[in-house]
PDB file of N, CA and C in Angstrom:
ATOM      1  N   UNK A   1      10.522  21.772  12.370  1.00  0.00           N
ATOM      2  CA  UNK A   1      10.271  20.358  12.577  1.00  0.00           C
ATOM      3  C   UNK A   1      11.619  19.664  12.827  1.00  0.00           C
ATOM      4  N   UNK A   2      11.818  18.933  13.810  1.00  0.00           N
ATOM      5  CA  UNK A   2      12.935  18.352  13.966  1.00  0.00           C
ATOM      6  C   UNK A   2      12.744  17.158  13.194  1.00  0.00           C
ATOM      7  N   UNK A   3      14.269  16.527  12.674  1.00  0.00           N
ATOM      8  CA  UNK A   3      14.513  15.197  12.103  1.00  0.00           C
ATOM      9  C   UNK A   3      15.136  14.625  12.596  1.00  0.00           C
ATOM     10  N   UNK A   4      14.724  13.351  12.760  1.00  0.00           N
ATOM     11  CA  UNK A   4      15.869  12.320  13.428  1.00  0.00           C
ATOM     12  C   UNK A   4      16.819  11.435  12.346  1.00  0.00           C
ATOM     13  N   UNK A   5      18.244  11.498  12.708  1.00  0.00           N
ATOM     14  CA  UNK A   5      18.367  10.909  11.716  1.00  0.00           C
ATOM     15  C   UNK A   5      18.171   9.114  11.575  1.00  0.00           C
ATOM     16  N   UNK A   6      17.728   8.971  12.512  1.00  0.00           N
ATOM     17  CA  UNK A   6      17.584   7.389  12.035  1.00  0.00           C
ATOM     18  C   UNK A   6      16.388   7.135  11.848  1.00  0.00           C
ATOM     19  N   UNK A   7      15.517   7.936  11.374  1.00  0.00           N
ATOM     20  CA  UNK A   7      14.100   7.871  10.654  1.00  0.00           C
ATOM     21  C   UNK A   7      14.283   8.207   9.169  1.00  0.00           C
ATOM     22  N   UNK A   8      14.206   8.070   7.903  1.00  0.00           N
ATOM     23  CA  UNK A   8      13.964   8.592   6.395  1.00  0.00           C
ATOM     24  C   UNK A   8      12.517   8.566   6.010  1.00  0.00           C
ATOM     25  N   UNK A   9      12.474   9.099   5.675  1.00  0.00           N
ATOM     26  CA  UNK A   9      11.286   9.428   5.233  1.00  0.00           C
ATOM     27  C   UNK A   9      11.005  10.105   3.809  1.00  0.00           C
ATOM     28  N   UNK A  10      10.169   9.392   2.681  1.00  0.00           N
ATOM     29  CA  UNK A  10      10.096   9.853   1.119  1.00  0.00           C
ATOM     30  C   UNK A  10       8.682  10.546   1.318  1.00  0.00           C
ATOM     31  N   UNK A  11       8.820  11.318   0.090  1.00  0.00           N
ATOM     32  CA  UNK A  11       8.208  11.901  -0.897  1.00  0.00           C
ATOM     33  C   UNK A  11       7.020  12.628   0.364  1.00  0.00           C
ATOM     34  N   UNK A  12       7.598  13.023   1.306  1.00  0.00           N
ATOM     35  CA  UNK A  12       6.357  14.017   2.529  1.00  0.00           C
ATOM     36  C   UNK A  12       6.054  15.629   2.371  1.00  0.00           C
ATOM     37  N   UNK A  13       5.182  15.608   2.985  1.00  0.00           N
ATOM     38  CA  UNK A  13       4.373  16.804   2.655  1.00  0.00           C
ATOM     39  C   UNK A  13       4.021  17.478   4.344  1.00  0.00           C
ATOM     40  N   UNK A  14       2.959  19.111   4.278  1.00  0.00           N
ATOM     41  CA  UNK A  14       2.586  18.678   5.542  1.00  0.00           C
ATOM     42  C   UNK A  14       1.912  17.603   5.893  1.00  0.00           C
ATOM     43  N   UNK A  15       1.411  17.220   5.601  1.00  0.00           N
ATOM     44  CA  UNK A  15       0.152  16.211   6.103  1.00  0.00           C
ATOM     45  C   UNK A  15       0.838  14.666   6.548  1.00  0.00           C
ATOM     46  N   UNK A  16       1.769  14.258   5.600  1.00  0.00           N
ATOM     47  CA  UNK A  16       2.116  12.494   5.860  1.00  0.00           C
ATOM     48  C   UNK A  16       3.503  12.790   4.742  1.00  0.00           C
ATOM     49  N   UNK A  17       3.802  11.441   4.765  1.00  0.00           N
ATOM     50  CA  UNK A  17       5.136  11.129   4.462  1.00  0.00           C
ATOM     51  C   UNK A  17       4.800   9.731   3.384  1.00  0.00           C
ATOM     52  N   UNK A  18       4.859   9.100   2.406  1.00  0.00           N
ATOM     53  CA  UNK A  18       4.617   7.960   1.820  1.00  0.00           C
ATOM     54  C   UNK A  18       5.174   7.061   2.186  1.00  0.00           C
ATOM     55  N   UNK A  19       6.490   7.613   2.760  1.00  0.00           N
ATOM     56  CA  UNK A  19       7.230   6.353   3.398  1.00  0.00           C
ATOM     57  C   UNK A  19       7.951   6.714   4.211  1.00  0.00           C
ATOM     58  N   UNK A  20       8.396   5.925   5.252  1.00  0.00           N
ATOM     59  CA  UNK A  20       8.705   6.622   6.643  1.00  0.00           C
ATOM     60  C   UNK A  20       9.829   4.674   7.046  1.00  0.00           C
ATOM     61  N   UNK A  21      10.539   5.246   6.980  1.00  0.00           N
ATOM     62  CA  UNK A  21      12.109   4.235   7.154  1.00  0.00           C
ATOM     63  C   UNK A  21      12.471   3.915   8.881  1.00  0.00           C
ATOM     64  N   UNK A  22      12.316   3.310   9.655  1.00  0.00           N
ATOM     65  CA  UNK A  22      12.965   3.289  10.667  1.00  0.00           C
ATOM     66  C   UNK A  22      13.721   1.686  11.370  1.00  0.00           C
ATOM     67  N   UNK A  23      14.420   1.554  11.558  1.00  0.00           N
ATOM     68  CA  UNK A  23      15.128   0.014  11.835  1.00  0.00           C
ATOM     69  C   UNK A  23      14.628  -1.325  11.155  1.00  0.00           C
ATOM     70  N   UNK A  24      15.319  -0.586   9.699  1.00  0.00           N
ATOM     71  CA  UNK A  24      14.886  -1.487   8.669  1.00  0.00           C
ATOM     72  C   UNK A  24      13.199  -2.039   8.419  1.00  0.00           C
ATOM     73  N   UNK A  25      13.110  -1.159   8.779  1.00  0.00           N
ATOM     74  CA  UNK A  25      11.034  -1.210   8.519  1.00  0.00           C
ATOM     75  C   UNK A  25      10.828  -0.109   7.756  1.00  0.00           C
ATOM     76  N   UNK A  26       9.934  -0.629   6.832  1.00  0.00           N
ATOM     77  CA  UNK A  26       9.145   0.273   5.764  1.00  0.00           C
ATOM     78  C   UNK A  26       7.496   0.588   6.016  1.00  0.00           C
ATOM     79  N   UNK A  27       7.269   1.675   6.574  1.00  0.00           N
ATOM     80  CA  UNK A  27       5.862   2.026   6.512  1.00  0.00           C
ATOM     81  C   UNK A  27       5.548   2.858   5.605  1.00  0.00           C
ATOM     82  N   UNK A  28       4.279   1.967   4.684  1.00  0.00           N
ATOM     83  CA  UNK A  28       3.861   3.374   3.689  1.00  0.00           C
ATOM     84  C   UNK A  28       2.527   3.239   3.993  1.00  0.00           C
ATOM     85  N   UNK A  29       2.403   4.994   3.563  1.00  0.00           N
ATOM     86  CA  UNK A  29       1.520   5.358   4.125  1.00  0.00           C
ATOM     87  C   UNK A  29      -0.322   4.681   3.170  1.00  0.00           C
ATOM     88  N   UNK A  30      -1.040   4.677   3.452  1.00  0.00           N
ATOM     89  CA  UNK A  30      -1.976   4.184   2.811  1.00  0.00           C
ATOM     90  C   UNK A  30      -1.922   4.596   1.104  1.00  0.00           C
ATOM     91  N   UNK A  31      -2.110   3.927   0.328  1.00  0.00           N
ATOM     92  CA  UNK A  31      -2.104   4.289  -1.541  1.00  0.00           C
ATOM     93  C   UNK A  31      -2.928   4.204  -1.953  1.00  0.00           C
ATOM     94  N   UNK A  32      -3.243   5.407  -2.486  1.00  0.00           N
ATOM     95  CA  UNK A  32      -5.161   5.201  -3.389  1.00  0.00           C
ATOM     96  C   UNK A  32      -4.753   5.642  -4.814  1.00  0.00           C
ATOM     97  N   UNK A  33      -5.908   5.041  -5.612  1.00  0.00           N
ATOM     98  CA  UNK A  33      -5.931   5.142  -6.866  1.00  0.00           C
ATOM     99  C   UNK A  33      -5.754   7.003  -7.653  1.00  0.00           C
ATOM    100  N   UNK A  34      -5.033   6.997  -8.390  1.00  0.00           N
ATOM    101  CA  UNK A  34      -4.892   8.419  -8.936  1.00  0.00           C
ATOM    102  C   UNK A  34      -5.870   8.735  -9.804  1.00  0.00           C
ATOM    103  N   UNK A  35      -6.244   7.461 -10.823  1.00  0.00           N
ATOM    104  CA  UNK A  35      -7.431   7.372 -11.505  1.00  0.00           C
ATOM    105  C   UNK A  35      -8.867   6.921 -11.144  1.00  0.00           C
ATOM    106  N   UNK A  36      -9.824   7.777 -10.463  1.00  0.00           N
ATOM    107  CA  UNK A  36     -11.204   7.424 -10.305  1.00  0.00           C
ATOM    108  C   UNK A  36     -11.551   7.032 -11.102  1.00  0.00           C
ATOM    109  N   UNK A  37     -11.483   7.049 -12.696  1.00  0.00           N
ATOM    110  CA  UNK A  37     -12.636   6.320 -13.571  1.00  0.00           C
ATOM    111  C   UNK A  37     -12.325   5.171 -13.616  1.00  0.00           C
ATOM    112  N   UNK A  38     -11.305   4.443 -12.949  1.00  0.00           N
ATOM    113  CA  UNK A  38     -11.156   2.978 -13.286  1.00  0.00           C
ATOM    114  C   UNK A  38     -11.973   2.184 -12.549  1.00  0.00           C
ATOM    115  N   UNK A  39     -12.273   0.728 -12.454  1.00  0.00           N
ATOM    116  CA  UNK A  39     -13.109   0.129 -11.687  1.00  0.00           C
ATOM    117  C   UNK A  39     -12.442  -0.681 -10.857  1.00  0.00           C
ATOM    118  N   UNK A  40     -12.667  -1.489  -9.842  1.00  0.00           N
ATOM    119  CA  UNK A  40     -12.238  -1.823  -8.568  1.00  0.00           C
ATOM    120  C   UNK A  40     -10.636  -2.708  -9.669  1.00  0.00           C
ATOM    121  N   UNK A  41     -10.360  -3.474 -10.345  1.00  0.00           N
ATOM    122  CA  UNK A  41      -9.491  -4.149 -11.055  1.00  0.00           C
ATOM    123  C   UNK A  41      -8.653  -2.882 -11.159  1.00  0.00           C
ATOM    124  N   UNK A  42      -8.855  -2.319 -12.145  1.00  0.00           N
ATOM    125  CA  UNK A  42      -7.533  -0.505 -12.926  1.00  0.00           C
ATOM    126  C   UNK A  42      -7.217  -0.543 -11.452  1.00  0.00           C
ATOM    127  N   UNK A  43      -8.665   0.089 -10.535  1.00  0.00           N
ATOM    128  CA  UNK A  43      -7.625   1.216  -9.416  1.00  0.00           C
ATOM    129  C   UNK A  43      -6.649   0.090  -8.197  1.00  0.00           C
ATOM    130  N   UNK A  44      -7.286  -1.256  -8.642  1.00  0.00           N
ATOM    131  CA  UNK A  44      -6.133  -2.151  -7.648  1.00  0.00           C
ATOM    132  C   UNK A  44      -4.791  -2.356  -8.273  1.00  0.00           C
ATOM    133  N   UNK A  45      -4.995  -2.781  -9.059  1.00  0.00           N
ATOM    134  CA  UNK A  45      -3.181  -2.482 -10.141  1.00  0.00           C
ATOM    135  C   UNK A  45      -2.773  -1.575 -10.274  1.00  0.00           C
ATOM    136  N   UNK A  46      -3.381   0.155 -10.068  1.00  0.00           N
ATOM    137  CA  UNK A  46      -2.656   1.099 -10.109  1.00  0.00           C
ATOM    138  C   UNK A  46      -1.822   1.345  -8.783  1.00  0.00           C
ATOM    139  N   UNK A  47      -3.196   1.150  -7.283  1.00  0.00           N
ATOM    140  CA  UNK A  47      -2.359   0.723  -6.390  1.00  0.00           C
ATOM    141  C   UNK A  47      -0.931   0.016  -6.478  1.00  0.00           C
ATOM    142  N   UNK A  48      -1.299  -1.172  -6.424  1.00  0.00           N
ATOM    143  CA  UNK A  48      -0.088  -2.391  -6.560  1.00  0.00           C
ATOM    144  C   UNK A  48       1.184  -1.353  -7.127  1.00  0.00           C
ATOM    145  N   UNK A  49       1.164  -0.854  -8.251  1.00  0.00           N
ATOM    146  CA  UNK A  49       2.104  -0.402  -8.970  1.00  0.00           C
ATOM    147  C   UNK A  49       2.430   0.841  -8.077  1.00  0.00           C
ATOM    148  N   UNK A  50       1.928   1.161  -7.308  1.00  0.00           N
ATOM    149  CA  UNK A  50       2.447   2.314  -6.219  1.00  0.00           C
ATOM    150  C   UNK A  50       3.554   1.969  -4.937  1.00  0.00           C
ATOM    151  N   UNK A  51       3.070   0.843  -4.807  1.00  0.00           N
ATOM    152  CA  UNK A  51       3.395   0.022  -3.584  1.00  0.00           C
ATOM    153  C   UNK A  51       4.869  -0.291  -4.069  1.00  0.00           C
ATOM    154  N   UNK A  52       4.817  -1.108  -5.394  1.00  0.00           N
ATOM    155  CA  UNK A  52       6.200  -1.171  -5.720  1.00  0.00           C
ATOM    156  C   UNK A  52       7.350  -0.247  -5.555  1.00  0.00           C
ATOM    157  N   UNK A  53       6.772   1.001  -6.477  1.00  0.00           N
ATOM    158  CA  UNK A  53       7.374   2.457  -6.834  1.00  0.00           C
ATOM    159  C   UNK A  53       8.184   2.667  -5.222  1.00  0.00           C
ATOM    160  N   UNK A  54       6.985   2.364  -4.231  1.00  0.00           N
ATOM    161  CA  UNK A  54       7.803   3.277  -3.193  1.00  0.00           C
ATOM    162  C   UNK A  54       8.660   2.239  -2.620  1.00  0.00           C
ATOM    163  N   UNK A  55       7.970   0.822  -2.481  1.00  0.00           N
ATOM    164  CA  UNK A  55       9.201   0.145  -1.542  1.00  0.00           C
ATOM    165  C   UNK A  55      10.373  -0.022  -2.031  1.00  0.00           C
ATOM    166  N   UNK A  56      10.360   0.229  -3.388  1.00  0.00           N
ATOM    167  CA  UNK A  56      11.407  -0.127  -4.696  1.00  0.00           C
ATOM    168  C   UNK A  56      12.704   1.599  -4.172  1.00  0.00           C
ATOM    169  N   UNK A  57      11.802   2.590  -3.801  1.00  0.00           N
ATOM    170  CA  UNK A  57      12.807   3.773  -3.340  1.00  0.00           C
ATOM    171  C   UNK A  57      12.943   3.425  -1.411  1.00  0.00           C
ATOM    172  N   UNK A  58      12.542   2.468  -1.077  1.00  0.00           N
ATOM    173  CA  UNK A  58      12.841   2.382  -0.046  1.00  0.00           C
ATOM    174  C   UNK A  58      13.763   1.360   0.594  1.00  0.00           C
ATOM    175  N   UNK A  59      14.552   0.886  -0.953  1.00  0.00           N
ATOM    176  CA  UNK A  59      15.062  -0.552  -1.061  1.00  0.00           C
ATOM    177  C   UNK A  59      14.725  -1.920  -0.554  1.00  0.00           C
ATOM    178  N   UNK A  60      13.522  -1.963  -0.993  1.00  0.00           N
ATOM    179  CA  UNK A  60      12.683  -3.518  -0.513  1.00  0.00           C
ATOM    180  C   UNK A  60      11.781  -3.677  -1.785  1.00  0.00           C
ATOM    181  N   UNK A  61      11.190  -4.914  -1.087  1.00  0.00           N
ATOM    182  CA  UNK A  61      10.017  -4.805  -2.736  1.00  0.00           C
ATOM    183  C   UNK A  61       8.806  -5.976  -1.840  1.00  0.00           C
ATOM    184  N   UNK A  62       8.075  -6.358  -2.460  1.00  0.00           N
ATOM    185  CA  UNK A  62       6.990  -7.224  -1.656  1.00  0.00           C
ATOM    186  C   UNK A  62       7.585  -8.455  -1.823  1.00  0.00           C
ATOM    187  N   UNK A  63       8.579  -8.949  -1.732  1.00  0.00           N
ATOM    188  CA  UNK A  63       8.616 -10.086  -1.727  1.00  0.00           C
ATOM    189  C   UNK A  63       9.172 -10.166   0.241  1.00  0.00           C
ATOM    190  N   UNK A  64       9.326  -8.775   0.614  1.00  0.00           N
ATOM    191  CA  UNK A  64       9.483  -8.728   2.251  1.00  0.00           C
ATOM    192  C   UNK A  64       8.545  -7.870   3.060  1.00  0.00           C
ATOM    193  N   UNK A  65       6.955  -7.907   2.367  1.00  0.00           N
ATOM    194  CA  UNK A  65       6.374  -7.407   3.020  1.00  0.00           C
ATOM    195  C   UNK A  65       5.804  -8.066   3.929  1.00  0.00           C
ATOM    196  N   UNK A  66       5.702  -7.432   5.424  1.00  0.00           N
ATOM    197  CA  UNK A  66       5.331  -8.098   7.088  1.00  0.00           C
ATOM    198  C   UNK A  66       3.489  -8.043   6.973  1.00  0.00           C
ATOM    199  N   UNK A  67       3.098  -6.671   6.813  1.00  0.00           N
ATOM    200  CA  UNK A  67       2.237  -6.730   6.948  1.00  0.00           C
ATOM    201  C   UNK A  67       1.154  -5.532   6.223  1.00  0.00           C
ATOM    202  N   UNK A  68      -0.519  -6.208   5.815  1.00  0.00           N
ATOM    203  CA  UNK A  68      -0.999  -5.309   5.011  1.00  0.00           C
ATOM    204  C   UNK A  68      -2.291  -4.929   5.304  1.00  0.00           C
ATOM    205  N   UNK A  69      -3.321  -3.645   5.421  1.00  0.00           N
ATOM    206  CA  UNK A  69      -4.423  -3.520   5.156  1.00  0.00           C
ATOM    207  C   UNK A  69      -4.969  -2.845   3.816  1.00  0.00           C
ATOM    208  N   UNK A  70      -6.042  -4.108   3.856  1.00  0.00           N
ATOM    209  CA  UNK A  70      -7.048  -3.685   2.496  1.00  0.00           C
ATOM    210  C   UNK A  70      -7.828  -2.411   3.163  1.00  0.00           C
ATOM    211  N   UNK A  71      -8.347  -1.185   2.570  1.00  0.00           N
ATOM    212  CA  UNK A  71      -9.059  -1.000   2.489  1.00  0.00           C
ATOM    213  C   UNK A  71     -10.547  -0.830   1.617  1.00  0.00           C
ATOM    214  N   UNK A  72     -11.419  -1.511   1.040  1.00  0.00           N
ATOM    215  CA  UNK A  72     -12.023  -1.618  -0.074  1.00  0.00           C
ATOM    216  C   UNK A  72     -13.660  -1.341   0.174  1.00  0.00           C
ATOM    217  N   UNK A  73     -13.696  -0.408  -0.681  1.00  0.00           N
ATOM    218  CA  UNK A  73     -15.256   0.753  -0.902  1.00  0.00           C
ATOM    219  C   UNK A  73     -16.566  -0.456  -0.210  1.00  0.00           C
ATOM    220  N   UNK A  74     -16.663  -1.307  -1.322  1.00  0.00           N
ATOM    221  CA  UNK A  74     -17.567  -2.083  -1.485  1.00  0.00           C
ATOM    222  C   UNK A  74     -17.284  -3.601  -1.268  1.00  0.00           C
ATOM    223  N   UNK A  75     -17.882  -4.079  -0.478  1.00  0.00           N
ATOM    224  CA  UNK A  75     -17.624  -5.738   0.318  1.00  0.00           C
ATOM    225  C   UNK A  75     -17.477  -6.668  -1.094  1.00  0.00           C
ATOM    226  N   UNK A  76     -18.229  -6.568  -1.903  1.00  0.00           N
ATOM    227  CA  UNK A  76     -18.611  -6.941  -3.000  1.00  0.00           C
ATOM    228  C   UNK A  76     -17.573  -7.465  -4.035  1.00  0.00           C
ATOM    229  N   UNK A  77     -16.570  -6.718  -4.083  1.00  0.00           N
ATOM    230  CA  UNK A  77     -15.111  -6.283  -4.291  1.00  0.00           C
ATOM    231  C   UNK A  77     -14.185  -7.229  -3.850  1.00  0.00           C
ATOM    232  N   UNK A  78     -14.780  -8.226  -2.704  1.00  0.00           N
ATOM    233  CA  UNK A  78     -13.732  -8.520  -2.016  1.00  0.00           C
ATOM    234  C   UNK A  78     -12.680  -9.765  -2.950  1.00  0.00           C
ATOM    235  N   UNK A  79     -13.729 -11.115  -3.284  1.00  0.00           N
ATOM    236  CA  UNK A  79     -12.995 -11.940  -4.198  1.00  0.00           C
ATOM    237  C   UNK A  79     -12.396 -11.547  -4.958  1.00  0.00           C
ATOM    238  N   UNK A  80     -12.327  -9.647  -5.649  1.00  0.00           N
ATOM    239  CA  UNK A  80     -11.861  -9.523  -7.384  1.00  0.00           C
ATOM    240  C   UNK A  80     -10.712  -8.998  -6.526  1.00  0.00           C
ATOM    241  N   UNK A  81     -10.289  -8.580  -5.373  1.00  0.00           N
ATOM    242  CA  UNK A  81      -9.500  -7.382  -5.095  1.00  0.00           C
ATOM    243  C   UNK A  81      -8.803  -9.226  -4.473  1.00  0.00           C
ATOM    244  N   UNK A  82      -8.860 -10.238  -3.861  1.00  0.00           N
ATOM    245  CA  UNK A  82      -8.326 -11.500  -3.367  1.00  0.00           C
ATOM    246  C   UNK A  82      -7.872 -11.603  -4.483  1.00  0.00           C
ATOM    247  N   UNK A  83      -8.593 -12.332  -5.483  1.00  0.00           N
ATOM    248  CA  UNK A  83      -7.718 -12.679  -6.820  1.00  0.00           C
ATOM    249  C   UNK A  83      -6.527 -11.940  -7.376  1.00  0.00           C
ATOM    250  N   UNK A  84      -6.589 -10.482  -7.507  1.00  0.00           N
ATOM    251  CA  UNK A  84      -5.572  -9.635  -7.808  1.00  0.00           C
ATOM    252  C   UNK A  84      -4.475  -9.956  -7.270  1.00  0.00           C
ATOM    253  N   UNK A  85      -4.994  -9.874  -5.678  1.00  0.00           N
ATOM    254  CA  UNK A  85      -3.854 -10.095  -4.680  1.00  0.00           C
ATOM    255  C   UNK A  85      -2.793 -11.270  -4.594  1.00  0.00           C
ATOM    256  N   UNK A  86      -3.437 -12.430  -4.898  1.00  0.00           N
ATOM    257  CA  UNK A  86      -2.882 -13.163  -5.344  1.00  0.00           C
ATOM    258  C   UNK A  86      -2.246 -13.307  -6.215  1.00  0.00           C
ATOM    259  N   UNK A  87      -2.492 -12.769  -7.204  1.00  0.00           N
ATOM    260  CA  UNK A  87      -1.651 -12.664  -8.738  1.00  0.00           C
ATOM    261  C   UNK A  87      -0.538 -12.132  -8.706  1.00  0.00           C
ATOM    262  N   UNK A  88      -0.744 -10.653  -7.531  1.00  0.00           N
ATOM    263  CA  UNK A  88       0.627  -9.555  -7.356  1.00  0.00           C
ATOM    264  C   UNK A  88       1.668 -10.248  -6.486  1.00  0.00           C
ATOM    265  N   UNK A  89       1.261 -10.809  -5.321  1.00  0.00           N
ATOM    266  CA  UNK A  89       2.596 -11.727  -4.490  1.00  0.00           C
ATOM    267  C   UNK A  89       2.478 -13.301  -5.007  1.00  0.00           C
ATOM    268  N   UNK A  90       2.242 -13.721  -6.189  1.00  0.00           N
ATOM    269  CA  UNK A  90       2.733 -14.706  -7.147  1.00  0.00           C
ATOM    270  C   UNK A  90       3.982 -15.300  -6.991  1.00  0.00           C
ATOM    271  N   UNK A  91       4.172 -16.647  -6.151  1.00  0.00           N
ATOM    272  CA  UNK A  91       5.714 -16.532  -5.973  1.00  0.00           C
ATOM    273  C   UNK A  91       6.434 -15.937  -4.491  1.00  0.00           C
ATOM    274  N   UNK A  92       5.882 -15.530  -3.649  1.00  0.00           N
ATOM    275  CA  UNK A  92       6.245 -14.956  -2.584  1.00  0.00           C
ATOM    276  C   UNK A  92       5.588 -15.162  -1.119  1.00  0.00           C
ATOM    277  N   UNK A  93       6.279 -14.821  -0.207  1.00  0.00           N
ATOM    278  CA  UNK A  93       5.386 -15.169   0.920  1.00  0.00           C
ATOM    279  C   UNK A  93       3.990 -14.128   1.021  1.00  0.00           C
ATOM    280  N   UNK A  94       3.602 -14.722   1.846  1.00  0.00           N
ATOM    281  CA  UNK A  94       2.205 -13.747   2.256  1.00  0.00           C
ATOM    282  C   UNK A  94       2.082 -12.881   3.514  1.00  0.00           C
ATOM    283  N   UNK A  95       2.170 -11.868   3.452  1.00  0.00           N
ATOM    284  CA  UNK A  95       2.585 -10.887   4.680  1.00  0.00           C
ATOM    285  C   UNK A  95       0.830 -11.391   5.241  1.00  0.00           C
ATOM    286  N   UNK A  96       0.894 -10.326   7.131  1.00  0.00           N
ATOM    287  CA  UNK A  96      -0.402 -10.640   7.975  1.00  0.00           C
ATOM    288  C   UNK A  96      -1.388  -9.818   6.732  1.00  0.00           C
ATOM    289  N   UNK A  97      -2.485 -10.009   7.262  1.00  0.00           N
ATOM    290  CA  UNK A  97      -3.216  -9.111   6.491  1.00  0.00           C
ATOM    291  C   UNK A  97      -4.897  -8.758   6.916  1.00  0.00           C
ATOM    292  N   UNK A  98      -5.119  -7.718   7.211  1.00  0.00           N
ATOM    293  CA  UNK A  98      -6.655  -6.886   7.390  1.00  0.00           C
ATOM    294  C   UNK A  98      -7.319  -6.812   6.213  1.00  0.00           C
ATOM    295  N   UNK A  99      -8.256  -7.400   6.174  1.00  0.00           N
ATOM    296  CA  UNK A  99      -9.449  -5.914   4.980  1.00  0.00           C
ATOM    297  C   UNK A  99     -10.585  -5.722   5.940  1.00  0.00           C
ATOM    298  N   UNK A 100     -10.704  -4.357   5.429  1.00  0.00           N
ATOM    299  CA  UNK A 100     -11.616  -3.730   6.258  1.00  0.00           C
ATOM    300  C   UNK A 100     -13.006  -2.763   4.805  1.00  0.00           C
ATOM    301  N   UNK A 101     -13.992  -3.056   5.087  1.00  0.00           N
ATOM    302  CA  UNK A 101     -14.956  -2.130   4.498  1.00  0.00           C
ATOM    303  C   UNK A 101     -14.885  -0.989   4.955  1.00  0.00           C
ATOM    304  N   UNK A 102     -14.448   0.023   4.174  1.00  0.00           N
ATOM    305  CA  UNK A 102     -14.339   1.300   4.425  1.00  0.00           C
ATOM    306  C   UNK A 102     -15.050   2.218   3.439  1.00  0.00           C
ATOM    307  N   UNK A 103     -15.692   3.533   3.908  1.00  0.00           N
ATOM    308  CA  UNK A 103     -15.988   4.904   3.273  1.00  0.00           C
ATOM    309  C   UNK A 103     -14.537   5.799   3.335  1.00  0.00           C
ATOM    310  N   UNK A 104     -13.735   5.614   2.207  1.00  0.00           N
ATOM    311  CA  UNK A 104     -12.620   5.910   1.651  1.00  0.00           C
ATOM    312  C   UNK A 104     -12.506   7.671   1.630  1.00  0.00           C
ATOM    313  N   UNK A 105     -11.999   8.361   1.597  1.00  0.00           N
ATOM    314  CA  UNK A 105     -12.060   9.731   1.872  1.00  0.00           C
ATOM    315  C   UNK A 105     -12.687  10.419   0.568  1.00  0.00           C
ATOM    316  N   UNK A 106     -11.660  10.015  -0.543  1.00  0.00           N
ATOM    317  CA  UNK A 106     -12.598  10.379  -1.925  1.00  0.00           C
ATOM    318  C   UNK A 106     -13.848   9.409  -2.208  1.00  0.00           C
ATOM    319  N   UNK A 107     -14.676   9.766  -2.593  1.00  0.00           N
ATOM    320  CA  UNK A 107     -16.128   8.349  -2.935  1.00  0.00           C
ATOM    321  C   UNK A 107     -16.230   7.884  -4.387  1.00  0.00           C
ATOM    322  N   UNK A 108     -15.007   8.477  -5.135  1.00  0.00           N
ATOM    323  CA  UNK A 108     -14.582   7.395  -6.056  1.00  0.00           C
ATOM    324  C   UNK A 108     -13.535   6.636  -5.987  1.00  0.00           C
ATOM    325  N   UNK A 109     -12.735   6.830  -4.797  1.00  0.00           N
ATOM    326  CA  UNK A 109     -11.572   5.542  -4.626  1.00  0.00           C
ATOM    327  C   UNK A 109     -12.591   4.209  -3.936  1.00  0.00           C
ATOM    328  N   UNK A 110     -11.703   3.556  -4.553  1.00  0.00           N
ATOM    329  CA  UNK A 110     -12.741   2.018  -4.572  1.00  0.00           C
ATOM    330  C   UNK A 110     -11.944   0.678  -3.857  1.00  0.00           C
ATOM    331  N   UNK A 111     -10.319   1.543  -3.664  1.00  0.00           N
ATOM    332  CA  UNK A 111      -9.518   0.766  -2.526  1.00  0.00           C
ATOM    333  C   UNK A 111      -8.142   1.553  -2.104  1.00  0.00           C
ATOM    334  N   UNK A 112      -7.635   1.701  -0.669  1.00  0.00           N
ATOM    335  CA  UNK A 112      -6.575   1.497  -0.532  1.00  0.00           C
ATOM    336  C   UNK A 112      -6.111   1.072   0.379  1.00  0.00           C
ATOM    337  N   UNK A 113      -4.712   0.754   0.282  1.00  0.00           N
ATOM    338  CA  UNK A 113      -3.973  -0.128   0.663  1.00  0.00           C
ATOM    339  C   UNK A 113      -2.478   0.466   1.286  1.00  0.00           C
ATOM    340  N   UNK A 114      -2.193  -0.069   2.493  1.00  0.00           N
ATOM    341  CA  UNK A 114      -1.069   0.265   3.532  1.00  0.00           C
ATOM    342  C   UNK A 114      -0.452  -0.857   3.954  1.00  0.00           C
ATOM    343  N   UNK A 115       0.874  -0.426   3.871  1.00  0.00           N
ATOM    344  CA  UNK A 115       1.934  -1.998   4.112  1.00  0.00           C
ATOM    345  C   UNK A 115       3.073  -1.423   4.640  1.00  0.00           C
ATOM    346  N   UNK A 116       3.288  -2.918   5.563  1.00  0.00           N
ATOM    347  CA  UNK A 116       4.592  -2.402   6.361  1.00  0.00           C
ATOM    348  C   UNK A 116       5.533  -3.503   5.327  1.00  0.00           C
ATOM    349  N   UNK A 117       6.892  -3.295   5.817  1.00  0.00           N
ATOM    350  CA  UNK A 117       7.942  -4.446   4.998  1.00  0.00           C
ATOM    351  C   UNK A 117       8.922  -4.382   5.567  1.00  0.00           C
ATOM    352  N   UNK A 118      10.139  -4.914   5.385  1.00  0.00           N
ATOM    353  CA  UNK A 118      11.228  -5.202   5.947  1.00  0.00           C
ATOM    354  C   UNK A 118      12.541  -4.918   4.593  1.00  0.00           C
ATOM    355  N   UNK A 119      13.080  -4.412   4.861  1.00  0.00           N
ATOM    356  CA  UNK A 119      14.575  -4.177   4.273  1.00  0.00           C
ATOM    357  C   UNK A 119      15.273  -4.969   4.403  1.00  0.00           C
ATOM    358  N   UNK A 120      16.051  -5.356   3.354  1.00  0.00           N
ATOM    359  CA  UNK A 120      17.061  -6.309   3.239  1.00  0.00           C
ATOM    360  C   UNK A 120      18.233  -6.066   4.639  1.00  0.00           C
TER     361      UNK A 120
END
């Protein structure tokens, strides 16, 4: 596999990369919940707390994120997974943003979530 060096890229595998660095842009790759037994609230804060983890190794944080898609199981979901959202960029601008109703790959993830951002 060739590397470029003005691409970085964390924590990749074959399949994807979690985060993928290129002219001061942060793409990570979509984040789903590690814990299925939680309910749409647990597995959105476990998210959130992922999102940090990586932009935090990618030297950014959400207070420069450009842009985001929801993905979330159940429509139903949508105000509790808004409210969250709001709570987490508390204080910050509001990147663009998608949600989309999706059949999630596992059928107990109940959301995830992909964001681009910007580097200092």
């Amino acid at each position: 596999m060739m590397e470029h060096s003005d691409i970085q890229r964390i924590r990749s595998n074959q399949v994807m990369s979690a985060a993928t660095i290129h002219n001061k842009t942060v793409y990570l790759s979509g984040q789903v919940p590690t814990r299925t037994d939680l309910d749409i609230h647990g597995q959105t804060l476990e998210v959130f707390a992922k999102i940090d983890e990586l932009l935090a190794l990618a030297n950014t944080d959400k207070s420069r994120l450009l842009s985001a898609q929801l993905f979330i199981k159940h429509l139903a979901d949508f105000s509790s997974v808004n409210q969250l959202w709001v709570e987490w960029l508390q204080g910050h601008n509001t990147p663009t943003r998608a949600t989309i109703q999706a059949d999630l790959v596992n059928p107990d993830w109940l959301i995830e979530i992909a964001v681009i951002a910007a580097q200092p």
